[in-house]
Protein backbone atom coordinates (compact mmCIF):
# COMPACT_ATOMS: atom_id res chain seq x y z
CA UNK A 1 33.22 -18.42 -12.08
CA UNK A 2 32.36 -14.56 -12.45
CA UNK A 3 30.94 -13.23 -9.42
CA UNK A 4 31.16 -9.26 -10.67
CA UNK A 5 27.58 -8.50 -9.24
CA UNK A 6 25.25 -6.87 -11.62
CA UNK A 7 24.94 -3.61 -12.14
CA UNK A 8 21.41 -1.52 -12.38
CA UNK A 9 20.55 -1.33 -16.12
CA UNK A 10 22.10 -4.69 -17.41
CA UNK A 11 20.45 -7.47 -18.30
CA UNK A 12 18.71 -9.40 -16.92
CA UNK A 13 16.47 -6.51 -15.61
CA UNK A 14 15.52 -7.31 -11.60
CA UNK A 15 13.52 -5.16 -8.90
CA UNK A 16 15.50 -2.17 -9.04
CA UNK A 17 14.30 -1.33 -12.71
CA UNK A 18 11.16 -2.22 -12.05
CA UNK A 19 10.80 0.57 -9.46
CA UNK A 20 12.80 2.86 -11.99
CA UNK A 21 10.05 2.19 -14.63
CA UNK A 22 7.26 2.71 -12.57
CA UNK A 23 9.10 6.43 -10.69
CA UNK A 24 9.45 7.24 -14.21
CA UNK A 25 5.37 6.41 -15.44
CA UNK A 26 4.62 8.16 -11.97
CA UNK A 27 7.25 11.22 -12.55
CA UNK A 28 5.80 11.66 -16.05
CA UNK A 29 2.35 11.93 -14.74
CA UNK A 30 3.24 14.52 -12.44
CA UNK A 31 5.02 16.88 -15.25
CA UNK A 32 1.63 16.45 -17.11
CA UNK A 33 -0.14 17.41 -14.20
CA UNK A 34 2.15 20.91 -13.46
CA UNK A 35 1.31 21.51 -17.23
CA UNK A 36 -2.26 20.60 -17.82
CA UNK A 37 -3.68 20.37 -14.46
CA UNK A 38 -6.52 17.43 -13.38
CA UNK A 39 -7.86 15.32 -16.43
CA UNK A 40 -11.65 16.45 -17.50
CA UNK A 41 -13.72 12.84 -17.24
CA UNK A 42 -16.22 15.03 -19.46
CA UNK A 43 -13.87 14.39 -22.30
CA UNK A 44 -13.79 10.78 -21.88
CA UNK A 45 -17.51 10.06 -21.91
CA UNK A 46 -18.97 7.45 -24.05
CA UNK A 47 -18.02 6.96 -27.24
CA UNK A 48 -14.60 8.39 -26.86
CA UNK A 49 -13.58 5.97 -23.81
CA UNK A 50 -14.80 2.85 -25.16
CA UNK A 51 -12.56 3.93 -28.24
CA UNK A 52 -9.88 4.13 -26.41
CA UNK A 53 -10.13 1.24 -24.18
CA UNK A 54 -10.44 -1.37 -26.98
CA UNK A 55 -7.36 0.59 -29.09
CA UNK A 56 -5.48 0.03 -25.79
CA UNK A 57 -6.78 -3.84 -25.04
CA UNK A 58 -5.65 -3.85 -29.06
CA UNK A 59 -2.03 -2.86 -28.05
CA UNK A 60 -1.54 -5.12 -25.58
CA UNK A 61 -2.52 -7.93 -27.92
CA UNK A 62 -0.47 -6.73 -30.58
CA UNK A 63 2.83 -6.35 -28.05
CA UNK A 64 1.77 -9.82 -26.91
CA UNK A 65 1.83 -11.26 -30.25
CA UNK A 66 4.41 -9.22 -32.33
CA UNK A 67 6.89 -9.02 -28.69
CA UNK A 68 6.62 -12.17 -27.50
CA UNK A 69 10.94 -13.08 -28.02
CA UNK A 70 12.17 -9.42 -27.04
CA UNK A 71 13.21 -8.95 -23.56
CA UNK A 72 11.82 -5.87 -22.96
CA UNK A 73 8.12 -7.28 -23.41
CA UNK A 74 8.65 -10.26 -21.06
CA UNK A 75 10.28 -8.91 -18.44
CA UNK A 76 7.13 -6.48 -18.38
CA UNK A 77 5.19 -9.67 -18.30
CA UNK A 78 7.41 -10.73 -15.04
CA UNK A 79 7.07 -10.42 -11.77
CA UNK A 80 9.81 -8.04 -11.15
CA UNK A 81 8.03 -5.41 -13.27
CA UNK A 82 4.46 -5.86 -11.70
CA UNK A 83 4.97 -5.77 -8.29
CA UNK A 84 7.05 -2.28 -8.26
CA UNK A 85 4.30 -1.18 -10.27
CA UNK A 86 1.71 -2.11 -7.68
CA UNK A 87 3.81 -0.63 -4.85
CA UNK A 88 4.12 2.43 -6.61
CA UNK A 89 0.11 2.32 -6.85
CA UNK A 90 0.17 1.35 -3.31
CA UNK A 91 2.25 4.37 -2.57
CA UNK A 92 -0.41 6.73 -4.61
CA UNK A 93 -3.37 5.47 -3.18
CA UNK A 94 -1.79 6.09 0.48
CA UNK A 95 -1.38 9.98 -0.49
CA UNK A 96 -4.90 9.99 -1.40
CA UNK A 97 -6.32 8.62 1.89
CA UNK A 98 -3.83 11.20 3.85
CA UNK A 99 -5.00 13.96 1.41
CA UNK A 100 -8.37 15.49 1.56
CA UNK A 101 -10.29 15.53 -1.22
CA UNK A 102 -12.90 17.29 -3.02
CA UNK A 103 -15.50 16.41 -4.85
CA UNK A 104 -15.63 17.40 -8.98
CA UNK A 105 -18.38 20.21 -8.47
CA UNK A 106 -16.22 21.99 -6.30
CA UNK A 107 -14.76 24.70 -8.33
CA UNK A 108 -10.58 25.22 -8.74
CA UNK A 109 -10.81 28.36 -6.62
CA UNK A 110 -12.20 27.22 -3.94
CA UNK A 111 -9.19 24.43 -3.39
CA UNK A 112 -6.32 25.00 -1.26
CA UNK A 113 -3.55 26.71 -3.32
CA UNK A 114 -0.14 24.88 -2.61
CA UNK A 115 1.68 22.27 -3.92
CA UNK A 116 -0.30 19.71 -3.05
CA UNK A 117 -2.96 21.65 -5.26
CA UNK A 118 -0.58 22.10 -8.17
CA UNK A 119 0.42 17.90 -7.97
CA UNK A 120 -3.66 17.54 -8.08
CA UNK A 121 -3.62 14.99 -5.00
CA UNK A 122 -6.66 17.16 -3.62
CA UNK A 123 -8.51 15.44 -6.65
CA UNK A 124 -6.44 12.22 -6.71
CA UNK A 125 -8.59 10.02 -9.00
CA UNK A 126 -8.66 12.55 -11.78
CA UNK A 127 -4.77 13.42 -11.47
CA UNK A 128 -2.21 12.99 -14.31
CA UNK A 129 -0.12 10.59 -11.92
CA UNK A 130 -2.95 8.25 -10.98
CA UNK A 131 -3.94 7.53 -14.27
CA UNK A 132 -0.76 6.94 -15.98
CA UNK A 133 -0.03 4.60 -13.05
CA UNK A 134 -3.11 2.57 -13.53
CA UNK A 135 -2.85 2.40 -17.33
CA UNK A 136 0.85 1.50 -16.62
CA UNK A 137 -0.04 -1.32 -14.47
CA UNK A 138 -3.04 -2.97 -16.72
CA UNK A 139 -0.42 -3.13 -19.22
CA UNK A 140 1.35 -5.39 -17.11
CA UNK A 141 -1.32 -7.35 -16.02
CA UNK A 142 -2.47 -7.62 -19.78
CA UNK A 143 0.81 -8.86 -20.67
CA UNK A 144 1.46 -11.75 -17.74
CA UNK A 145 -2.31 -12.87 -18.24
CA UNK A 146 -1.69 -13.75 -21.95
CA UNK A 147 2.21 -14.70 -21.83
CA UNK A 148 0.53 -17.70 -18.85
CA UNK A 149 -1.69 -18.77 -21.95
CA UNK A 150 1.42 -19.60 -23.23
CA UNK A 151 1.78 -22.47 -20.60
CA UNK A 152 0.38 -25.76 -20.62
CA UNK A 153 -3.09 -25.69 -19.12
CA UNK A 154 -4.17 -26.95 -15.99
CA UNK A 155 -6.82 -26.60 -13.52
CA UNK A 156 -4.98 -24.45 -10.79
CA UNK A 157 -4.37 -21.95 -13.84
CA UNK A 158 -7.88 -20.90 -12.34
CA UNK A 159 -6.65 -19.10 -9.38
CA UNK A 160 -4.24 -16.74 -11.26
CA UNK A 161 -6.66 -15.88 -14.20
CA UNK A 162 -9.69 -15.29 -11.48
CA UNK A 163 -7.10 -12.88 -9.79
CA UNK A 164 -5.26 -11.27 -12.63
CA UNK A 165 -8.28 -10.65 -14.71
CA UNK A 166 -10.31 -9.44 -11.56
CA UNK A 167 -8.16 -6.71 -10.74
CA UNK A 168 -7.66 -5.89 -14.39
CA UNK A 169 -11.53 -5.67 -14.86
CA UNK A 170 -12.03 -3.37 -11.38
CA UNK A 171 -9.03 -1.20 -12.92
CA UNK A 172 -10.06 -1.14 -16.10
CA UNK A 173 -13.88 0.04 -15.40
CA UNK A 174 -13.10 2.14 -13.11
CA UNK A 175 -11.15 4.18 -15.27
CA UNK A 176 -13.72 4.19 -18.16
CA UNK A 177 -16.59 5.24 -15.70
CA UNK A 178 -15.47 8.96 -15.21
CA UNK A 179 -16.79 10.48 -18.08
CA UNK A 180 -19.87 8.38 -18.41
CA UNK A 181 -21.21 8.49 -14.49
CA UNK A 182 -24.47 11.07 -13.84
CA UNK A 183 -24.91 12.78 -10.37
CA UNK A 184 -27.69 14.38 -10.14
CA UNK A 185 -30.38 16.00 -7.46
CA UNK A 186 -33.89 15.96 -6.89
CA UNK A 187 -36.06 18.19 -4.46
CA UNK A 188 -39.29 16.35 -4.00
CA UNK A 189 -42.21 17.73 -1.42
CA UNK A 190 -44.79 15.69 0.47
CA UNK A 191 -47.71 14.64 -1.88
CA UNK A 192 -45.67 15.99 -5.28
CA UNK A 193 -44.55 14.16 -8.14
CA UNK A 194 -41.37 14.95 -9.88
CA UNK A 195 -39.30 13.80 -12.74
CA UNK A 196 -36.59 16.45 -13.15
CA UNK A 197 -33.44 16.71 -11.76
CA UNK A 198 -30.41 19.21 -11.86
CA UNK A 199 -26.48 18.25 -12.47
CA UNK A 200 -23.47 20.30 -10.26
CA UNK A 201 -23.82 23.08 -12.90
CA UNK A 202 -27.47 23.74 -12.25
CA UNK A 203 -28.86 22.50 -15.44
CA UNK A 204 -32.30 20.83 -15.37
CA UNK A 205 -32.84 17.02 -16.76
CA UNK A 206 -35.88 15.13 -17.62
CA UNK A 207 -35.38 11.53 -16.07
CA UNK A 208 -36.66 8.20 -17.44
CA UNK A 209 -37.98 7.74 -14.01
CA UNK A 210 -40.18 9.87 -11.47
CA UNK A 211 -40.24 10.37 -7.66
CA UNK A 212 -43.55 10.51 -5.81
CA UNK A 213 -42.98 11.38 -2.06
CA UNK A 214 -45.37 10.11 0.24
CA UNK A 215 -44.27 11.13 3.48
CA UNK A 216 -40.76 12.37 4.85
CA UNK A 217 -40.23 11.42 8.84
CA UNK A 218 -37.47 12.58 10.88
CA UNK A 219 -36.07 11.50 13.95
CA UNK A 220 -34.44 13.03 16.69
CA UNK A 221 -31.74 12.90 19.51
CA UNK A 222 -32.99 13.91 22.65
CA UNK A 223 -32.23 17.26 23.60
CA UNK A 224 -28.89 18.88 25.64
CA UNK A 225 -28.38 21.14 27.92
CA UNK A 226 -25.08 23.40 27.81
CA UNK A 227 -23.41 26.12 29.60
CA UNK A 228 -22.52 28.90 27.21
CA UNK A 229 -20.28 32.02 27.22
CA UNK A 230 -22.64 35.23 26.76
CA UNK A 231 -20.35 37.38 25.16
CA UNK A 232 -18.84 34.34 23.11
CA UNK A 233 -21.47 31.79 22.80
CA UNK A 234 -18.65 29.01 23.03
CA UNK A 235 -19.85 26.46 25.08
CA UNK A 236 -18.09 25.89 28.48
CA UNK A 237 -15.16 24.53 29.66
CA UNK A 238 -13.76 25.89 26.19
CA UNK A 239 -12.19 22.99 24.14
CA UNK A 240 -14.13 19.83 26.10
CA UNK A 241 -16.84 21.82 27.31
CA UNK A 242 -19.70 20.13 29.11
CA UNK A 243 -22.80 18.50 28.02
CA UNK A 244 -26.05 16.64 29.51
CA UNK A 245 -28.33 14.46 27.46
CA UNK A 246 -32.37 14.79 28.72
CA UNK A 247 -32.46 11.49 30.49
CA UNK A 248 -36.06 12.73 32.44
CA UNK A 249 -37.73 14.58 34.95
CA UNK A 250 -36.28 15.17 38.63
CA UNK A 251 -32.32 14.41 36.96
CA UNK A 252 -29.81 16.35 37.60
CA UNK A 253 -26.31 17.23 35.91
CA UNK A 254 -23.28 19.08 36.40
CA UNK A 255 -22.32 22.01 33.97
CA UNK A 256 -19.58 23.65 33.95
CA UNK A 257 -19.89 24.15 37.85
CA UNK A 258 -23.27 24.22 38.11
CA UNK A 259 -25.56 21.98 39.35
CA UNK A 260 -28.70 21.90 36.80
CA UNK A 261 -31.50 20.07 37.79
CA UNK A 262 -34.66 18.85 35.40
CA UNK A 263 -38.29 20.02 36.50
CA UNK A 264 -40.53 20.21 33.61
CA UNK A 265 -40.59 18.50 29.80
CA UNK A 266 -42.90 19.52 27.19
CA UNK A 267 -42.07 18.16 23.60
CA UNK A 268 -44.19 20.47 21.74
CA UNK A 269 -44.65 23.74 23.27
CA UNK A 270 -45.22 27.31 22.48
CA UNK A 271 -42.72 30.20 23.63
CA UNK A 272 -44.55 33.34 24.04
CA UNK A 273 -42.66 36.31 24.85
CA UNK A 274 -44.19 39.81 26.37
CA UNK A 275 -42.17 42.13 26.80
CA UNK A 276 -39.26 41.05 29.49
CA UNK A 277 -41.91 37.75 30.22
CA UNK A 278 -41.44 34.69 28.37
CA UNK A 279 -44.79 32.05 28.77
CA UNK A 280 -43.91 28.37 28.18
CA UNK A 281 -47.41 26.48 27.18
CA UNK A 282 -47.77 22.96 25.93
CA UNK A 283 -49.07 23.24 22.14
CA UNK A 284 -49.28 19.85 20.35
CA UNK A 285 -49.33 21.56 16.76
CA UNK A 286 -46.97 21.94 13.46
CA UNK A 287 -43.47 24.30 14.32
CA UNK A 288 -43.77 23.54 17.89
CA UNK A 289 -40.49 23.51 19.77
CA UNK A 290 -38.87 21.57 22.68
CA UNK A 291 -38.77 22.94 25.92
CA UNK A 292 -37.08 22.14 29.32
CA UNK A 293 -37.69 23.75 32.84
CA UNK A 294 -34.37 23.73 35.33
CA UNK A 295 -33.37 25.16 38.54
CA UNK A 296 -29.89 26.02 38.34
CA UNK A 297 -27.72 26.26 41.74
CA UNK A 298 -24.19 27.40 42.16
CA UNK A 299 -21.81 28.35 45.70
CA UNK A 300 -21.28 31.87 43.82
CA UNK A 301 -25.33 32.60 43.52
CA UNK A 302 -27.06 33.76 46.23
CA UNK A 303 -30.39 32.07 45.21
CA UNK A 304 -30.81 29.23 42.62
CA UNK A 305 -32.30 30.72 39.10
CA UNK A 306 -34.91 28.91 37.84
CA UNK A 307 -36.65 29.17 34.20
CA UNK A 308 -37.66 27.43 30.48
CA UNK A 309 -34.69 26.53 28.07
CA UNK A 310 -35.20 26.32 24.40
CA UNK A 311 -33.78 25.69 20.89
CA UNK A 312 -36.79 27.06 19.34
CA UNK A 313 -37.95 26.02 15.91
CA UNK A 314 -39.06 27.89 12.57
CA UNK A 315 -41.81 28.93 14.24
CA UNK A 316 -40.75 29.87 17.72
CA UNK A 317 -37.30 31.57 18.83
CA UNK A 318 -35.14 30.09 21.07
CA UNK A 319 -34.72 30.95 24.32
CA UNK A 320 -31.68 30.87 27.15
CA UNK A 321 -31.77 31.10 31.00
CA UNK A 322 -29.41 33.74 32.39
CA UNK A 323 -27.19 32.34 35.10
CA UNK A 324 -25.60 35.35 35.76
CA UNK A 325 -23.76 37.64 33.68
CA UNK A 326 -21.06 35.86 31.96
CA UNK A 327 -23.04 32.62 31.10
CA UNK A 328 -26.53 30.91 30.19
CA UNK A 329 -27.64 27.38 30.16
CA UNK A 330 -28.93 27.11 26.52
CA UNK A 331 -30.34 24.18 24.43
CA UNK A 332 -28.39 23.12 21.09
CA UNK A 333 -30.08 22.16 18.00
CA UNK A 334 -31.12 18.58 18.11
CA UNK A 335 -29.19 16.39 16.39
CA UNK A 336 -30.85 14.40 13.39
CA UNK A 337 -30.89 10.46 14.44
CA UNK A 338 -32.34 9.31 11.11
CA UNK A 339 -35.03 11.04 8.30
CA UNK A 340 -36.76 8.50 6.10
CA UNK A 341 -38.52 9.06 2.74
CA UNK A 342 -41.41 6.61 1.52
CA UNK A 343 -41.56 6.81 -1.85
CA UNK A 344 -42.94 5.43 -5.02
CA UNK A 345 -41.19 5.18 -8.43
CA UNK A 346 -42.63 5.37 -11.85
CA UNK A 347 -40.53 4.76 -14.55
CA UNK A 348 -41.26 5.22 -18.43
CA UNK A 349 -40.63 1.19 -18.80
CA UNK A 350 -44.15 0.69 -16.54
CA UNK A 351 -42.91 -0.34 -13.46
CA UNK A 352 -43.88 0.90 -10.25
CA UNK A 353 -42.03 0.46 -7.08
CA UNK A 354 -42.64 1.60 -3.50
CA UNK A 355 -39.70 2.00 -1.07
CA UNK A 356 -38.52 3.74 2.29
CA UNK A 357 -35.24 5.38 1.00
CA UNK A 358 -32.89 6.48 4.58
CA UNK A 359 -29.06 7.42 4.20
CA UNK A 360 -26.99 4.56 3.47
CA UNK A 361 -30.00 2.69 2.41
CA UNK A 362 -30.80 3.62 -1.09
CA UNK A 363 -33.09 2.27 -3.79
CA UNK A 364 -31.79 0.55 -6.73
CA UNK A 365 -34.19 1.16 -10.22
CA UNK A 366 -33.21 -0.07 -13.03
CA UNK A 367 -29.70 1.73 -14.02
CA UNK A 368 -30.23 4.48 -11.02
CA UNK A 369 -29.41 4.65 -7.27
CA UNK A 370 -31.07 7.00 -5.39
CA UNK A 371 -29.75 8.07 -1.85
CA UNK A 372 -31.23 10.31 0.59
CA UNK A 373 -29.22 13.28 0.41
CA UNK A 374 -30.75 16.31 2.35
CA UNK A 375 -34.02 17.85 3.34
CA UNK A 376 -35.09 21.55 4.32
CA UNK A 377 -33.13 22.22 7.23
CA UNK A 378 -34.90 25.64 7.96
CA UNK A 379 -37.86 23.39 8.52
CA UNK A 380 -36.02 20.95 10.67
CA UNK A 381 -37.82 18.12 11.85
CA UNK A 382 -41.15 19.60 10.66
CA UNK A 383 -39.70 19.39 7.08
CA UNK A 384 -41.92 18.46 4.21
CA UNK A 385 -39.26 18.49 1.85
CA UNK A 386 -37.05 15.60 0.40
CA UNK A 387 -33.57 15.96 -0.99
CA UNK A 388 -32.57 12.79 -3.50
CA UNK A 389 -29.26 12.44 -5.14
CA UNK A 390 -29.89 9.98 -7.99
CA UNK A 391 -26.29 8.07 -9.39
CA UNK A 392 -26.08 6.31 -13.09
CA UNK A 393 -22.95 4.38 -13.56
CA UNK A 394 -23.11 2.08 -16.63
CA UNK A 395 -19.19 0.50 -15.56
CA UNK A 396 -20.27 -0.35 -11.88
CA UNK A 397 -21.23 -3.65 -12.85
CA UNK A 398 -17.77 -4.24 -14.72
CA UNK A 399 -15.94 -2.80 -11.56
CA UNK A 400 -18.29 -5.11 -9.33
CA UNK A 401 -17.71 -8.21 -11.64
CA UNK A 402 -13.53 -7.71 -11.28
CA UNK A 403 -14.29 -7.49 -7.52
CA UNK A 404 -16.09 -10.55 -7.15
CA UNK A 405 -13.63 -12.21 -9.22
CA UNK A 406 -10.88 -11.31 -6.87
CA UNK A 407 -12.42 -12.73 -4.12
CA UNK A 408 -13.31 -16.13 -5.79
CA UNK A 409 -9.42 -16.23 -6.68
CA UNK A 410 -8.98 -15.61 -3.11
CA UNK A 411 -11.15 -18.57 -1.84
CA UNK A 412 -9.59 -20.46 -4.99
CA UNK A 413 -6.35 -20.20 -4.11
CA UNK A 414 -7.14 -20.60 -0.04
CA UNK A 415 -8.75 -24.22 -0.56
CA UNK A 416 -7.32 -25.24 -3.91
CA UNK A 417 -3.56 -23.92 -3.73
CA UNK A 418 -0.72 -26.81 -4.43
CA UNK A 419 1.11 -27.76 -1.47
CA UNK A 420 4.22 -29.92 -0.93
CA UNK A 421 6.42 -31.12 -3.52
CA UNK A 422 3.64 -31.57 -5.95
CA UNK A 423 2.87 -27.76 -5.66
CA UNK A 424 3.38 -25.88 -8.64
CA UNK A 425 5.46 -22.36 -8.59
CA UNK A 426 5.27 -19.89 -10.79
CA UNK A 427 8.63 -18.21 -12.99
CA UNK A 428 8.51 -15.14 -14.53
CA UNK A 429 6.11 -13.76 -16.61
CA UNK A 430 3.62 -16.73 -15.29
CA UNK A 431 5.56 -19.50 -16.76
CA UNK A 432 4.51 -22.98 -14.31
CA UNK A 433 6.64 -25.60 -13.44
CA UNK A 434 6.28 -28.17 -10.14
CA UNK A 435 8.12 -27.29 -7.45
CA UNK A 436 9.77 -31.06 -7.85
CA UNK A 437 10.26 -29.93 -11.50
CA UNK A 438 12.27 -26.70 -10.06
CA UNK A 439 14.48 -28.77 -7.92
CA UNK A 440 15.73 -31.03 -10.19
CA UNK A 441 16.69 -28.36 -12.69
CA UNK A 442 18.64 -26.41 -10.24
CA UNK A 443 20.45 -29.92 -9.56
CA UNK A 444 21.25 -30.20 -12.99
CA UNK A 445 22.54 -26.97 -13.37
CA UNK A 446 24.67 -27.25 -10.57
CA UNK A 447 25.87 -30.45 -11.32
CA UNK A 448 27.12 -29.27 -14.90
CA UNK A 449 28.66 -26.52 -13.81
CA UNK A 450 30.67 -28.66 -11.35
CA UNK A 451 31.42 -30.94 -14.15
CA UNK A 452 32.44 -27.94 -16.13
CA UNK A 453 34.85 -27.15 -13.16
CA UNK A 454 36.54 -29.97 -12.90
CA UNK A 455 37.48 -30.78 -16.66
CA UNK A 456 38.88 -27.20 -16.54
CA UNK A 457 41.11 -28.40 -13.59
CA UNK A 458 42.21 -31.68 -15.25
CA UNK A 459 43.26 -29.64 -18.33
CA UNK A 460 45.60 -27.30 -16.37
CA UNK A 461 47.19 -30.08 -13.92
CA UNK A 462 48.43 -32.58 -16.02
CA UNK A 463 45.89 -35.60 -15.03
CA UNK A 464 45.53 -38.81 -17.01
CA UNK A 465 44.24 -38.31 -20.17
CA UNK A 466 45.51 -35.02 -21.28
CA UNK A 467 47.39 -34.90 -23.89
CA UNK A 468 50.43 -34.03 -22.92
CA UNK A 469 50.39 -37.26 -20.72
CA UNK A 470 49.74 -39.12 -23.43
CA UNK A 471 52.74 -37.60 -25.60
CA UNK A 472 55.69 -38.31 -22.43
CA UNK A 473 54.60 -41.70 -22.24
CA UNK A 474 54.95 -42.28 -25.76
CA UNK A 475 58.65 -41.00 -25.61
CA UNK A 476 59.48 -43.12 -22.89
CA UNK A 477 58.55 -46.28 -24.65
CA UNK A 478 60.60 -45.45 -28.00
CA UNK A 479 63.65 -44.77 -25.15
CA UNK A 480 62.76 -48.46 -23.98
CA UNK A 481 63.14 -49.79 -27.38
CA UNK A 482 66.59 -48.36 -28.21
């Protein structure tokens, strides 16, 4: 037997070319990149990428069909080639999550210039190298999903279609919805009706739909209290510097060696300032700020220092209490808990809908999602002003479909899979057999070449039968004769 181990390049192909391929499709895409930087999805937008996405399902038929005895086109339709190709994927989408990236309205100058910027990994999705890999990898999955068709049918063919053509679909979509997805943004105020919208470049749209904003609500943290450096105004102990969280009246906190301690709380007051005299009064009225009485006490002071801490509002200035003079306790900006919009939708079809729209809770209308997106921070919580982002993507459902399949081949092949003997297996380019099936041939290979082995032995020692046996013994009876 020939036991010269196979070297990388002959046939059969194995592994190792299947990682070569898939380098290459991956090295290719990153010479296209150096040379015509990040794709444009502008110049894929519907018609052109519907073109191109049948002319490609086209090819794969047609290498199907017209390929299906050359070697090349079924081992591309075999394992070996498909899962190099989805490690090299793997290894791609693993750059992108360590990667920052930036969103398509951010302009090229404003992007980190290195080589990272020059592979286009800051905009991975758009990059030369990700989309040759995908395409590269749909071919493959085209090919296995019709070479199984092949096959004769059965019932746990479901599983592999469910996940072949599932990722295929998510792939596939997701590629085609660049050019066609809208992002747009709508400002909106209290009372107002409005059915225009602008894209990244600042050009206004007339929607199909309109936004009437009833009221906009936003909620608060409570407020803190911080130590701060008056020449600075880097909050102290620099790099894990202390805070205190209003938790009432009468508590006290320690900040950055000193002992504050809570006396009064008004939620809406006014901060009136004469001359080196600032006047805390309660005012329950629009643009009134926080305020927060404390008595501050340290070993190094000879008397505690006492007075009104603010973070002011648009209205009102803030306002500080001097410890001494290095530092102040001062009161941050609050942070936002959660700002709602109630809202009610018009669109030009007739239908009316009325909805509170928070962030991460959006509104679904028709072919839009609308998100909360921002409101007039100058205004802070006394804001009257919504900011919408509103999201068309005519794929999503073709992405979503491919997902869901995915996980029903999942489930499929969790509670349906073929176990024992009886289980089927699957060869190359998704030819089936039964594992029992499998067995058996690999006995009867083995037991042929045995058979093989030994007839070559019994030629070359002389054993009954050859024919030079046969020949002496005939000799020896004519000598017996004479």
């Amino acid at each position: 037997m020939n036991n010269r181990h196979r070297k990388t390049g002959e046939q059969p192909w194995g592994y190792a070319e299947g990682f070569i391929a898939a380098g290459g499709v991956a090295f290719a895409g990153l010479l296209l990149q150096i040379i015509n930087r990040n794709i444009d999805p502008a110049a894929f937008a519907w018609p052109v990428n519907v073109i191109l996405g049948i002319a490609f399902v086209a090819g794969i038929i047609c290498a199907h069909i017209f390929g299906r005895n050359n070697r090349l086109i079924r081992w591309l339709s075999s394992v070996r080639a498909s899962v190099p190709a989805i490690a090299v994927l793997l290894f791609v989408v693993i750059i992108m999550g360590l990667t920052p990236q930036f969103a398509g309205h951010v302009p090229e100058a404003h992007l980190p210039r290195n080589a990272v910027g020059l592979l286009g990994w800051y905009r991975m999705t758009t990059s030369w190298m990700f989309a040759l890999v995908c395409l590269y990898l749909l071919f493959l999955l085209g090919l296995t999903m019709l070479r199984r068709t092949r096959s004769r049918a059965s019932w746990r063919d479901i599983g592999f279609y469910l996940n072949h053509a599932g990722l295929f679909l998510a792939l596939f979509g997701g590629m085609l919805e660049g050019g066609d997805m809208e992002r747009l943004t709508m400002t909106v105020r209290e009372g107002a009706t409005e059915w225009r919208a602008s894209d990244k470049a600042g050009n206004v749209r007339q929607l199909p739909l309109a936004i009437e904003l009833d009221t906009f609500t936003i909620e608060e943290y409570p407020p803190k209290l911080v130590v701060i450096d008056n020449r600075t105004g880097k909050m102290l102990p620099e790099g894990r510097p202390d805070t205190y969280l209003f938790d009432g009246i009468g508590k006290t906190a320690s900040l950055a060696g000193n002992t504050v301690e809570i006396l009064e709380y008004l939620p809406d007051a006014a901060i009136v300032r004469d001359s080196s005299i600032v006047n805390v009064v309660p005012m329950k009225t629009e643009g009134a700020a926080v305020a927060i009485k404390v008595r501050v006490t340290n070993p190094s002071l000879p008397q505690p220092v006492e007075g009104w801490v603010s973070n002011g509002s648009y209205l009102f200035p803030y306002h500080v209490l001097y410890i001494d003079e290095a530092t102040s306790v001062a009161m941050p900006m609050q942070e936002v808990k959660r700002y709602t919009s109630k809202v009610t939708v018009f669109t030009e079809k007739g239908h009316t809908k009325k909805a509170a729209i928070e962030v991460n809770k959006p509104l679904s209308v028709e072919d839009w999602m609308i998100y909360q997106y921002s409101y007039d921070e100058k205004m802070g919580k006394y804001s009257d002003t919504s900011v919408f982002e509103l999201i068309r993507d005519p794929w999503l459902k073709v992405v979503y479909t491919g997902i869901f399949m995915l996980l029903a081949g999942a489930l499929f092949l969790f509670f349906a899979a073929p176990k024992g003997d009886g289980g089927e297996i699957l060869r190359d380019g998704g030819d089936r057999e039964t594992e029992r099936g499998r067995r058996q041939r690999d006995k009867e290979t083995r037991r042929r070449r045995d058979k093989g082995t030994e007839g070559q032995g019994d030629r070359e020692t002389g054993r009954p039968g050859d024919n030079g046996t046969s020949s002496d013994n005939a000799a020896g009876d004519k000598h017996s004769a004479r």
